[in-house]
C-alpha atoms as a PDB file:
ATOM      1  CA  UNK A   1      14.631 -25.205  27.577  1.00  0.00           C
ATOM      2  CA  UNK A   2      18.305 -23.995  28.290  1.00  0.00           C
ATOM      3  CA  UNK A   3      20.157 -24.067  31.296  1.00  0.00           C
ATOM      4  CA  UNK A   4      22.071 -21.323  31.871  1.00  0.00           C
ATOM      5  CA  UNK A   5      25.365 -21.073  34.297  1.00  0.00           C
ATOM      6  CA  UNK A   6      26.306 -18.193  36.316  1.00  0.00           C
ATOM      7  CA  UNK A   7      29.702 -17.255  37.075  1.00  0.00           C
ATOM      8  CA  UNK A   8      31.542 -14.727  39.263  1.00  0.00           C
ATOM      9  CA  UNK A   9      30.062 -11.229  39.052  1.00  0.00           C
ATOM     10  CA  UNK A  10      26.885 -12.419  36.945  1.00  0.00           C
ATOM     11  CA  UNK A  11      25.904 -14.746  39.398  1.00  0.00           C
ATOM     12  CA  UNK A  12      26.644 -12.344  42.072  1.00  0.00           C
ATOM     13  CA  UNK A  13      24.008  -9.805  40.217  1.00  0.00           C
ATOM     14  CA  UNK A  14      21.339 -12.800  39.576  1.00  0.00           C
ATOM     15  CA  UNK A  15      21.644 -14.369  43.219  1.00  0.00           C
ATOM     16  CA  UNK A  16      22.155 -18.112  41.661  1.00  0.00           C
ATOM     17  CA  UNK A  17      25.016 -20.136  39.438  1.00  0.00           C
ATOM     18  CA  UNK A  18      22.752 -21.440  37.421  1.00  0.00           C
ATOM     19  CA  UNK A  19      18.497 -21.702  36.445  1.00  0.00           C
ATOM     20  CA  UNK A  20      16.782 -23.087  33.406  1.00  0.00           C
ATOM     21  CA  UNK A  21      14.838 -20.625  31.096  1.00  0.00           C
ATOM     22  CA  UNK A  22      11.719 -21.729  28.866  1.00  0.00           C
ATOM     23  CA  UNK A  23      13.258 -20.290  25.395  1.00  0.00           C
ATOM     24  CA  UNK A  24      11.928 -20.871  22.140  1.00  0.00           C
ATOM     25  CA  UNK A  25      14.188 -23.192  19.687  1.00  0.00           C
ATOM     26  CA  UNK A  26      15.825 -20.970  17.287  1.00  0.00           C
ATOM     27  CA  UNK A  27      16.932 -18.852  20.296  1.00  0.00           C
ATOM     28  CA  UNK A  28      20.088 -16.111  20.041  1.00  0.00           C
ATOM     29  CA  UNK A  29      22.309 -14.861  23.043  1.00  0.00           C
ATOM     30  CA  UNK A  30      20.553 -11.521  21.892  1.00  0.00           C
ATOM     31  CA  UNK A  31      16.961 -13.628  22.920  1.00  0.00           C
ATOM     32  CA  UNK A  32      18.744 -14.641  26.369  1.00  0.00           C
ATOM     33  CA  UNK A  33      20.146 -11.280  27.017  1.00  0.00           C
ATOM     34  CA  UNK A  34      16.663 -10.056  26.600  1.00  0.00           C
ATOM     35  CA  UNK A  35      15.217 -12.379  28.832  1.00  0.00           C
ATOM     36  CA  UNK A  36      17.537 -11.820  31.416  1.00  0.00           C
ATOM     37  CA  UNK A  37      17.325  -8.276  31.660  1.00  0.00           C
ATOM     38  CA  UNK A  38      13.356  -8.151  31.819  1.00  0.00           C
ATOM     39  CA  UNK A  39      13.721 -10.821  34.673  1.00  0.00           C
ATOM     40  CA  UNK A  40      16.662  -9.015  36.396  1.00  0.00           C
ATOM     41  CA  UNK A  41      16.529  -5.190  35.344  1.00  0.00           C
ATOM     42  CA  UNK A  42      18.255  -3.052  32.700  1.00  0.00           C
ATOM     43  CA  UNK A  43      21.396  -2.558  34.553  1.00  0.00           C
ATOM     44  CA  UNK A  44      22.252  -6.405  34.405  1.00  0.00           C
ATOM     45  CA  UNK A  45      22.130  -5.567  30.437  1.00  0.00           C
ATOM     46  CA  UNK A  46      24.959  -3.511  30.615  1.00  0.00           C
ATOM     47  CA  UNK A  47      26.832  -6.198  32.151  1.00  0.00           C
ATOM     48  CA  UNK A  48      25.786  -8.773  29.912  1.00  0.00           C
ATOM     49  CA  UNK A  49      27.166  -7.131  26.744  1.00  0.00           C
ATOM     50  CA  UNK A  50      29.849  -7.348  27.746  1.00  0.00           C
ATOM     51  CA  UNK A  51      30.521 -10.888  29.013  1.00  0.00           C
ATOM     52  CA  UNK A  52      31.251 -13.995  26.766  1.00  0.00           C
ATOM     53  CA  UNK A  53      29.184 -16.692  25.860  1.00  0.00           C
ATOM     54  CA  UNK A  54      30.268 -20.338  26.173  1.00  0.00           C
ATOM     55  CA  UNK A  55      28.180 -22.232  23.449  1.00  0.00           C
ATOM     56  CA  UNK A  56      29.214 -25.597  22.961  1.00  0.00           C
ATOM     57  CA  UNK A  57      32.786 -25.670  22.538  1.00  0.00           C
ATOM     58  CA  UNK A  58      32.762 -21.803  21.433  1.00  0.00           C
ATOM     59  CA  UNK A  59      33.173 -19.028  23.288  1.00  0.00           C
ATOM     60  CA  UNK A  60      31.767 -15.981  21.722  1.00  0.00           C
ATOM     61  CA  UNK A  61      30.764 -12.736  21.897  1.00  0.00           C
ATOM     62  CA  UNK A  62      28.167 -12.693  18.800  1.00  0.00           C
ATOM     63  CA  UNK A  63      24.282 -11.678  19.823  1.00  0.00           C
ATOM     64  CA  UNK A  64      23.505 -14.017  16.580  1.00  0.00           C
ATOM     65  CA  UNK A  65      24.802 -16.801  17.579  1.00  0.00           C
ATOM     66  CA  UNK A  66      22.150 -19.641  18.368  1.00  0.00           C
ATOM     67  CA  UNK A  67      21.977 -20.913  21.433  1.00  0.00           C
ATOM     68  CA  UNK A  68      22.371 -24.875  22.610  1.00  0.00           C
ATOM     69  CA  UNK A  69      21.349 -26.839  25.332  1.00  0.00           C
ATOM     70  CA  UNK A  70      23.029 -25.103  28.362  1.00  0.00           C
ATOM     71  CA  UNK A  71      24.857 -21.584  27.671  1.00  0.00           C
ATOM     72  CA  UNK A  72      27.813 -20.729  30.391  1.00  0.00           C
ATOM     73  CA  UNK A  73      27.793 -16.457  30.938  1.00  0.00           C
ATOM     74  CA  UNK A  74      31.140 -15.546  31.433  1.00  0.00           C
ATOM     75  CA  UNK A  75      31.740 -11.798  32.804  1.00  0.00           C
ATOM     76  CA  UNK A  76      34.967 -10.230  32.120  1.00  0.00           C
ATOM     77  CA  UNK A  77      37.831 -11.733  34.029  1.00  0.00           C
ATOM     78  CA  UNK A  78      41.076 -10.308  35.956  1.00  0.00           C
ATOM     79  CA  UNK A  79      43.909 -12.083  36.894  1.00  0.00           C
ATOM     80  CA  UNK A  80      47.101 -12.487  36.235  1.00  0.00           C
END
């Protein structure tokens, strides 16, 4: 099981900050990614390639990298 947290325009595009998903151990951010966009539609794909990945105390862009307990999907941000 990993929870995964929503925030600003990804949670906007699921409708929720945060759900758990029943993913295998040995899971990737490619496996989530996946997962997502069969639950939510290919065009929230697009958007997650391009967001970050909080993993532990990493933040990361790698589809390799396994994932932990609760993963934080972080879109782009503006700001200044």
């Amino acid at each position: 099981m990993v929870e995964v947290r929503y925030f600003a325009a990804i949670a906007d595009a699921v409708g929720k900050d945060k759900e758990t998903l029943d993913l295998p151990p040995g899971s990737t951010i490619a496996d989530l990614r996946t997962a997502l966009a069969t639950t939510y539609g290919p065009d929230l794909n697009t958007m997650l390639q391009v967001c970050a990945y909080l993993i532990g105390d990493e933040l990361t862009r790698d589809a390799t990298t396994p994932l932990t307990p609760r993963v934080d999907v972080l879109p782009p941000f503006a700001g200044g």
